[in-house]
PDB file of N, CA and C in Angstrom:
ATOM      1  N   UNK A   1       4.081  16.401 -40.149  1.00  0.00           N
ATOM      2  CA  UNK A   1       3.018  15.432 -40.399  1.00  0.00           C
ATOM      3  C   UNK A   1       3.031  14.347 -39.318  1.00  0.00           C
ATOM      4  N   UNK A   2       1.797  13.960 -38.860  1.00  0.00           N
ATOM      5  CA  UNK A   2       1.710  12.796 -37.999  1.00  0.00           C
ATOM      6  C   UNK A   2       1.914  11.708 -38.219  1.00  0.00           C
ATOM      7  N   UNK A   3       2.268  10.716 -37.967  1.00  0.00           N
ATOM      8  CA  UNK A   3       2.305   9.225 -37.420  1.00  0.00           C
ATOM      9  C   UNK A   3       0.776   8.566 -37.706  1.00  0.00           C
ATOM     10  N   UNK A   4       1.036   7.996 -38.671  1.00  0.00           N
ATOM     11  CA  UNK A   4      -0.828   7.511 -38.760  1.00  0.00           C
ATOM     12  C   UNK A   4      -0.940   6.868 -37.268  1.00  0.00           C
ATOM     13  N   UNK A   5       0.100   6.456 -36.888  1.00  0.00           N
ATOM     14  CA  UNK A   5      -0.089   5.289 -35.935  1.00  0.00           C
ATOM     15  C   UNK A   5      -0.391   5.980 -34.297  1.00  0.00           C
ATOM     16  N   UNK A   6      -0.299   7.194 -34.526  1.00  0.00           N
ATOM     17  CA  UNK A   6      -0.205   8.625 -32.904  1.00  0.00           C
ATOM     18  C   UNK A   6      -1.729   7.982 -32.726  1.00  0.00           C
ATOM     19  N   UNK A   7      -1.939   8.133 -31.117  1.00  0.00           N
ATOM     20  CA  UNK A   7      -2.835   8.079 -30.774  1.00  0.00           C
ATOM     21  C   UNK A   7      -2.854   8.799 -29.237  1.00  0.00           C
ATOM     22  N   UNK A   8      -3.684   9.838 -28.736  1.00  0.00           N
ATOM     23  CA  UNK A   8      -3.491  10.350 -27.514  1.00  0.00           C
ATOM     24  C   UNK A   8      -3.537   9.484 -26.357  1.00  0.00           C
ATOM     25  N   UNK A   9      -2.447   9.818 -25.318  1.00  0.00           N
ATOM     26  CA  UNK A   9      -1.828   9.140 -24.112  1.00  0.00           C
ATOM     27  C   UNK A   9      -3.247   8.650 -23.788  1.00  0.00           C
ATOM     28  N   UNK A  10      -4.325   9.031 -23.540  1.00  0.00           N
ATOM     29  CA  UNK A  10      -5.558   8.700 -22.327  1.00  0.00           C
ATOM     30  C   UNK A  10      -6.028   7.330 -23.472  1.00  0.00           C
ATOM     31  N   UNK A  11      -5.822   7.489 -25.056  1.00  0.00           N
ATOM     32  CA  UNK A  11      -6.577   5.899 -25.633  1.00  0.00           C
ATOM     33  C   UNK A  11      -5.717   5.196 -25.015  1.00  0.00           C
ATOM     34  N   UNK A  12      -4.405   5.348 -25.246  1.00  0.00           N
ATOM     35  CA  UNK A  12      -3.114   4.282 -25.351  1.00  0.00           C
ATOM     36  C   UNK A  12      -3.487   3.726 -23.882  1.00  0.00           C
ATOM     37  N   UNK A  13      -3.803   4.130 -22.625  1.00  0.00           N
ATOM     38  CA  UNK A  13      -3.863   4.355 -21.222  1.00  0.00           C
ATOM     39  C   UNK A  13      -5.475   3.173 -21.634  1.00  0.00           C
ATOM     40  N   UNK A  14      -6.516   3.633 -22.124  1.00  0.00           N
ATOM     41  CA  UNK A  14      -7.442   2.917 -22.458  1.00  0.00           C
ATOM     42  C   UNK A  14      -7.248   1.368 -22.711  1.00  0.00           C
ATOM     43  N   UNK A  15      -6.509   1.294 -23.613  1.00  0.00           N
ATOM     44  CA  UNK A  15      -6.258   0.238 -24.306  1.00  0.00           C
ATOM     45  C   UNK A  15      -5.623  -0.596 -23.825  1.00  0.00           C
ATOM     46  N   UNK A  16      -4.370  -0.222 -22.631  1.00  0.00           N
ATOM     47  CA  UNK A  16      -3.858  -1.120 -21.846  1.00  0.00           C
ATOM     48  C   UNK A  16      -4.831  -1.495 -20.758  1.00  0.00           C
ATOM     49  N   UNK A  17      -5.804  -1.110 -20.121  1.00  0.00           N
ATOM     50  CA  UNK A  17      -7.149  -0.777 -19.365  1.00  0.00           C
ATOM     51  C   UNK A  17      -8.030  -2.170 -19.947  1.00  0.00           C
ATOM     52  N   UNK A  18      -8.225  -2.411 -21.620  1.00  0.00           N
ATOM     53  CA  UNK A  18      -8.984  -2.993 -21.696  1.00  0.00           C
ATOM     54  C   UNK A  18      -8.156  -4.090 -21.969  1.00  0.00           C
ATOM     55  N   UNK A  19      -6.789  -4.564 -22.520  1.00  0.00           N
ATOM     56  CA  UNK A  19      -5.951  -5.830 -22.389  1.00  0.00           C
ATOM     57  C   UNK A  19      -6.328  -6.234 -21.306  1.00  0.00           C
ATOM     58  N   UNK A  20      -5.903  -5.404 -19.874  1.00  0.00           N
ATOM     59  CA  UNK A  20      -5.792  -6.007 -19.115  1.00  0.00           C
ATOM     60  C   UNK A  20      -7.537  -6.969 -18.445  1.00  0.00           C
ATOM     61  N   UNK A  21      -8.411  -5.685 -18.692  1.00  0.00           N
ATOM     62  CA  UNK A  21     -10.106  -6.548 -18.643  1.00  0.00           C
ATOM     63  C   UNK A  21     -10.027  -7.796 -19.438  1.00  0.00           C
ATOM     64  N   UNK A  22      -9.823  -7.589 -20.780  1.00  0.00           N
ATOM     65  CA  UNK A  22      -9.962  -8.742 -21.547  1.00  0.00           C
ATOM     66  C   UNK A  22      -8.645 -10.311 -21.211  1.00  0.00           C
ATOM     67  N   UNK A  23      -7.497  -9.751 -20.217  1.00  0.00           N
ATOM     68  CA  UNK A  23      -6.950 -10.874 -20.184  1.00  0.00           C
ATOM     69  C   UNK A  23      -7.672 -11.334 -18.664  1.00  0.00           C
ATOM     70  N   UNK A  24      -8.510 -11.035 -18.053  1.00  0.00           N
ATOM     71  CA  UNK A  24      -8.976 -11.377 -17.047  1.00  0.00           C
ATOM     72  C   UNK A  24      -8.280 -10.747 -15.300  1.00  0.00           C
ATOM     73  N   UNK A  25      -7.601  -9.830 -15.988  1.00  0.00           N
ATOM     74  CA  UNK A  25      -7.100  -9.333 -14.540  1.00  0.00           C
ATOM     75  C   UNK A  25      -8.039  -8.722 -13.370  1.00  0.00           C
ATOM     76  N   UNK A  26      -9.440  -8.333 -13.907  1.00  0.00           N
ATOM     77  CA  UNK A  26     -10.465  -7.790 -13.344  1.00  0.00           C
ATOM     78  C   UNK A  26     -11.646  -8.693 -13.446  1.00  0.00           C
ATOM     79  N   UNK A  27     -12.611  -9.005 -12.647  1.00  0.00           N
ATOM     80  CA  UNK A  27     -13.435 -10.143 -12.892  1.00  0.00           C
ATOM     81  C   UNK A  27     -15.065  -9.228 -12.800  1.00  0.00           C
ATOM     82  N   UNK A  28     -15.746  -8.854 -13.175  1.00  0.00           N
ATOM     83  CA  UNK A  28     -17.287  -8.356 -13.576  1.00  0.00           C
ATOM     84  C   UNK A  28     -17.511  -8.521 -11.707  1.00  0.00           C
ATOM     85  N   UNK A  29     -18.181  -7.184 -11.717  1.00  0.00           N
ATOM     86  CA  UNK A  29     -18.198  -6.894 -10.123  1.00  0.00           C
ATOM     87  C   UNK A  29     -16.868  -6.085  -9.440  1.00  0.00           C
ATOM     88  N   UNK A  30     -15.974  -6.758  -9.697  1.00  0.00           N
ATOM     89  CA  UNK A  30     -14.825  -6.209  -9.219  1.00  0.00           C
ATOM     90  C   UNK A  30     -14.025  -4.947  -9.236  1.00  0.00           C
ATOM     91  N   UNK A  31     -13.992  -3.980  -8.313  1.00  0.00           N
ATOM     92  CA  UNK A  31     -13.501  -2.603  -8.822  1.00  0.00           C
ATOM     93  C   UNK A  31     -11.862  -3.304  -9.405  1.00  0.00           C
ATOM     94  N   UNK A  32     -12.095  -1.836  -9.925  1.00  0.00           N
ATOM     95  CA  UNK A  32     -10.558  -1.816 -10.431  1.00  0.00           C
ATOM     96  C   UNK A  32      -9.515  -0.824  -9.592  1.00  0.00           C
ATOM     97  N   UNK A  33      -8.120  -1.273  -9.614  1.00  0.00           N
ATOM     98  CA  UNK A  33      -6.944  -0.182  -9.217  1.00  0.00           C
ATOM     99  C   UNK A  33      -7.922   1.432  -8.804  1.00  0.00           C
ATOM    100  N   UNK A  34      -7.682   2.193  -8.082  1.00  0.00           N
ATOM    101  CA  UNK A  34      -7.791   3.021  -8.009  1.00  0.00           C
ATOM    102  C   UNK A  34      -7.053   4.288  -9.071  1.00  0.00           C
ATOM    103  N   UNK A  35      -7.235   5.890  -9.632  1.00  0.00           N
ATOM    104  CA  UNK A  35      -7.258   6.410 -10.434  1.00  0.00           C
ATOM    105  C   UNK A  35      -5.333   6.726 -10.337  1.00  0.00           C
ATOM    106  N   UNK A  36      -5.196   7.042  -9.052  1.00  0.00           N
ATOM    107  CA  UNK A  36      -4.087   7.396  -8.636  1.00  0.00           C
ATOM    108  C   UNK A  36      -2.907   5.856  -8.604  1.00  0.00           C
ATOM    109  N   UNK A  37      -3.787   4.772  -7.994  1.00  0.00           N
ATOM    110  CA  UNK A  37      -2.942   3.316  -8.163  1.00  0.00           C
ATOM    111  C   UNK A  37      -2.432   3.384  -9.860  1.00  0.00           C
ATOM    112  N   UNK A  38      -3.404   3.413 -10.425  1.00  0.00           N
ATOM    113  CA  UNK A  38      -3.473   3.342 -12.281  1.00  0.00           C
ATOM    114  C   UNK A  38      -2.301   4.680 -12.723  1.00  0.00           C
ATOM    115  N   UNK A  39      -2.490   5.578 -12.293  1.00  0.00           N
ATOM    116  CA  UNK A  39      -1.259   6.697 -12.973  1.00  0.00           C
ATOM    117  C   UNK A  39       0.098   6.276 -12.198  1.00  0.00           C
ATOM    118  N   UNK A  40       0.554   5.618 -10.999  1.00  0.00           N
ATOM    119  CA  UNK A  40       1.900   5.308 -10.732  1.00  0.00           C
ATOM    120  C   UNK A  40       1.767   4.070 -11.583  1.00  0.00           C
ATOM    121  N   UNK A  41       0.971   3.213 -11.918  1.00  0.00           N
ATOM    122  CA  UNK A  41       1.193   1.956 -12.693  1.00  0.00           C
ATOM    123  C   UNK A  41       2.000   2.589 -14.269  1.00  0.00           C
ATOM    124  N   UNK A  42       1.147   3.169 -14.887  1.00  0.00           N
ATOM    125  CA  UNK A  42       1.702   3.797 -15.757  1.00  0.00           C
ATOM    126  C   UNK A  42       2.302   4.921 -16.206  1.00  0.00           C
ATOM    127  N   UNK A  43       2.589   5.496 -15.139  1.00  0.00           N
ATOM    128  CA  UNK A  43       3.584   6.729 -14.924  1.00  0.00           C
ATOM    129  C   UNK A  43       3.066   7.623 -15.914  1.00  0.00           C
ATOM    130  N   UNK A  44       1.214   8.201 -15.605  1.00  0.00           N
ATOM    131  CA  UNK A  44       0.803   8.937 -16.415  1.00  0.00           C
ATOM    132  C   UNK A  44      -0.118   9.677 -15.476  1.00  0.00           C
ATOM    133  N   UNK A  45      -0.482  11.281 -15.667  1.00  0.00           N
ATOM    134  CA  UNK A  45      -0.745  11.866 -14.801  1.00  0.00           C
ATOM    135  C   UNK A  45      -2.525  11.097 -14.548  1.00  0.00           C
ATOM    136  N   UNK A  46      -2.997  11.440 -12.862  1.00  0.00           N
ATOM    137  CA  UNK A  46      -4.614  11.166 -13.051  1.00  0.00           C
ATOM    138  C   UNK A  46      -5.303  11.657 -13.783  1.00  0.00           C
ATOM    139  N   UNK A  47      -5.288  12.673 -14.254  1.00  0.00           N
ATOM    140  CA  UNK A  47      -6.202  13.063 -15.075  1.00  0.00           C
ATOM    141  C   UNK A  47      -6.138  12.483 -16.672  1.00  0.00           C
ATOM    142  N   UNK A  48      -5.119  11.642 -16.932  1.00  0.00           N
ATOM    143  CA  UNK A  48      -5.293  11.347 -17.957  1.00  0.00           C
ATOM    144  C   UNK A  48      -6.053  10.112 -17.802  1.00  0.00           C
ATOM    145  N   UNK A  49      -5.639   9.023 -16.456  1.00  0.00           N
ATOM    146  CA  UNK A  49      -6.232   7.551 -16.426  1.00  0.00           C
ATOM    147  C   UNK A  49      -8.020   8.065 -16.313  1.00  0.00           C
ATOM    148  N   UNK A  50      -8.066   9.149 -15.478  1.00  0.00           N
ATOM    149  CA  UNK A  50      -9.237   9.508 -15.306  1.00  0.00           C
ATOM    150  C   UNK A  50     -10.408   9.837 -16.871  1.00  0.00           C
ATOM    151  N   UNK A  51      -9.435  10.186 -17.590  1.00  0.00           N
ATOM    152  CA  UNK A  51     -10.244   9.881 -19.280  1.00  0.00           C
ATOM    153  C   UNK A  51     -10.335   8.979 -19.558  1.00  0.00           C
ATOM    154  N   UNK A  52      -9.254   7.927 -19.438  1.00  0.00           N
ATOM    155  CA  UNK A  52      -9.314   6.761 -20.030  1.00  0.00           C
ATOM    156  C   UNK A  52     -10.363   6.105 -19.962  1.00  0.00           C
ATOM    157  N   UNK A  53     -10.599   6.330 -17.845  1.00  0.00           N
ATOM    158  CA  UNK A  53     -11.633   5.569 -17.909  1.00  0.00           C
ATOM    159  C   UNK A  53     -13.128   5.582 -18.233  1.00  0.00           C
ATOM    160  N   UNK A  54     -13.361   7.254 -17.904  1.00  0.00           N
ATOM    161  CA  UNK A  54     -14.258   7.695 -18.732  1.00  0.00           C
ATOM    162  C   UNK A  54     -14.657   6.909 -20.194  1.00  0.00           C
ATOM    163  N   UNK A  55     -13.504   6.786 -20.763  1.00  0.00           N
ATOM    164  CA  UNK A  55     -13.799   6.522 -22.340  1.00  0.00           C
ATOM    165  C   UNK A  55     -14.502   4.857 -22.381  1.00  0.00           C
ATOM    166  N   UNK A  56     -14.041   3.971 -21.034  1.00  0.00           N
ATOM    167  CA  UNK A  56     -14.379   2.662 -20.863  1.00  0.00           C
ATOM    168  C   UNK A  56     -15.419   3.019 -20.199  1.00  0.00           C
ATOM    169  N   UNK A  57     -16.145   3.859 -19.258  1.00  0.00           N
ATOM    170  CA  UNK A  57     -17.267   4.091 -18.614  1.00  0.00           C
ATOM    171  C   UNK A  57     -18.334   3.999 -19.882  1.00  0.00           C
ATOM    172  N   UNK A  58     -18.137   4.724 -20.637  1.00  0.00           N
ATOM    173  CA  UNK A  58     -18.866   5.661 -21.846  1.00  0.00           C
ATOM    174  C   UNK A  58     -19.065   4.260 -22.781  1.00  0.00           C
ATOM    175  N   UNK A  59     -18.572   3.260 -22.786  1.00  0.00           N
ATOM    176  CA  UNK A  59     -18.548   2.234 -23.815  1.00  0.00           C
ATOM    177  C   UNK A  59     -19.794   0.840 -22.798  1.00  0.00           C
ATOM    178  N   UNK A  60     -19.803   1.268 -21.712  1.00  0.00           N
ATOM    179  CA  UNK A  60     -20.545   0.263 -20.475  1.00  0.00           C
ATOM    180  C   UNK A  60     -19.363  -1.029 -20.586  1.00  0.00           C
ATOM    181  N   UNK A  61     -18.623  -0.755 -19.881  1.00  0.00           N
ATOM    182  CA  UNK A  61     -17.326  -1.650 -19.531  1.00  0.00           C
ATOM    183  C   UNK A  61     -16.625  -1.468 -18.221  1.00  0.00           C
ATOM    184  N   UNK A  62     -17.145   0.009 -17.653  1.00  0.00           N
ATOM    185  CA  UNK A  62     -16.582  -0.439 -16.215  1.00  0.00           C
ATOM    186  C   UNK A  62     -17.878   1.214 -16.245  1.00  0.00           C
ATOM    187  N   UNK A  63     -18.111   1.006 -14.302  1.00  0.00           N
ATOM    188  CA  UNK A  63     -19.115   1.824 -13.861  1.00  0.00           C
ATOM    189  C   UNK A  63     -18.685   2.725 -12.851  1.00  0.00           C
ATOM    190  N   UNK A  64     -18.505   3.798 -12.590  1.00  0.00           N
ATOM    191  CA  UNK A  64     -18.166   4.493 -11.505  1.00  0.00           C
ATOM    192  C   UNK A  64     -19.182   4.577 -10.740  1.00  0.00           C
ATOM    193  N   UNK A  65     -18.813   4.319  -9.442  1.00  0.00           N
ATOM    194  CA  UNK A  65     -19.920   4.913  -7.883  1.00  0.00           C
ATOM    195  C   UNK A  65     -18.863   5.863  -7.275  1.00  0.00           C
ATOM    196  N   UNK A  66     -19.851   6.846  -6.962  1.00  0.00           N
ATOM    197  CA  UNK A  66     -19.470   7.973  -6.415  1.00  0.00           C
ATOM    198  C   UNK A  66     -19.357   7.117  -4.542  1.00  0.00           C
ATOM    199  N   UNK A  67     -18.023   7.578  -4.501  1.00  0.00           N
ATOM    200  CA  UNK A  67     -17.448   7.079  -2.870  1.00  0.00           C
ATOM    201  C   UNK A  67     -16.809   5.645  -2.584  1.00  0.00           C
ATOM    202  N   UNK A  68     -17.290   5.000  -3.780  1.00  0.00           N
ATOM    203  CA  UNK A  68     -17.060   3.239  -3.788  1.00  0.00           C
ATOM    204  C   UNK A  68     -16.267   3.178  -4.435  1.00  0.00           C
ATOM    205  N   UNK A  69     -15.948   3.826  -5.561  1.00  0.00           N
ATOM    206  CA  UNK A  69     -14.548   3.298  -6.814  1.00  0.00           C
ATOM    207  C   UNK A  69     -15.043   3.247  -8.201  1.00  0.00           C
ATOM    208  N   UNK A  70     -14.480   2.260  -9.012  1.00  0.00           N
ATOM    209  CA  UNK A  70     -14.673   1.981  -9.951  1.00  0.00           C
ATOM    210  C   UNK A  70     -14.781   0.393 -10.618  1.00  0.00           C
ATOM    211  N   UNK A  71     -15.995  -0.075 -10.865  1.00  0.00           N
ATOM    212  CA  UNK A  71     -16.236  -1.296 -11.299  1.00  0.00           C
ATOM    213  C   UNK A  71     -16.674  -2.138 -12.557  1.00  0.00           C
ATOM    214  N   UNK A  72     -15.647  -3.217 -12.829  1.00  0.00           N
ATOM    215  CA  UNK A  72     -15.741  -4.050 -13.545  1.00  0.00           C
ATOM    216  C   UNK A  72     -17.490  -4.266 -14.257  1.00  0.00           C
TER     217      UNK A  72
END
């Protein structure tokens, strides 16, 4: 039986993603860490930060441009 409290690596990855928006580490406009900067930060593979951020893309909280990055 599960852990009510389990939640998959890419929310948990999310959620530190949006502490850190909401404590102001990223300012509106501003890209963020790169996908690969973000998985040595949290010693989690890219493809998982790469959901994460998806999941913050998908909410209109940060915007991907294709060639430019990813922004606040």
């Amino acid at each position: 039986m599960r852990s009510p409290k389990f939640s998959p690596l890419y929310r948990q990855i999310r959620d530190l993603l949006l502490d850190s928006l909401q404590a102001g580490e990223w300012r509106p406009g501003q890209p963020i860490p790169s996908e690969m900067e973000l998985a040595e930060r949290f010693h989690v593979s890219q493809g998982t930060v790469r959901k994460a951020i998806d999941a913050l893309a998908a909410d209109n909280l940060l915007v991907r441009r294709q060639g430019k990055g990813t922004f606040v």
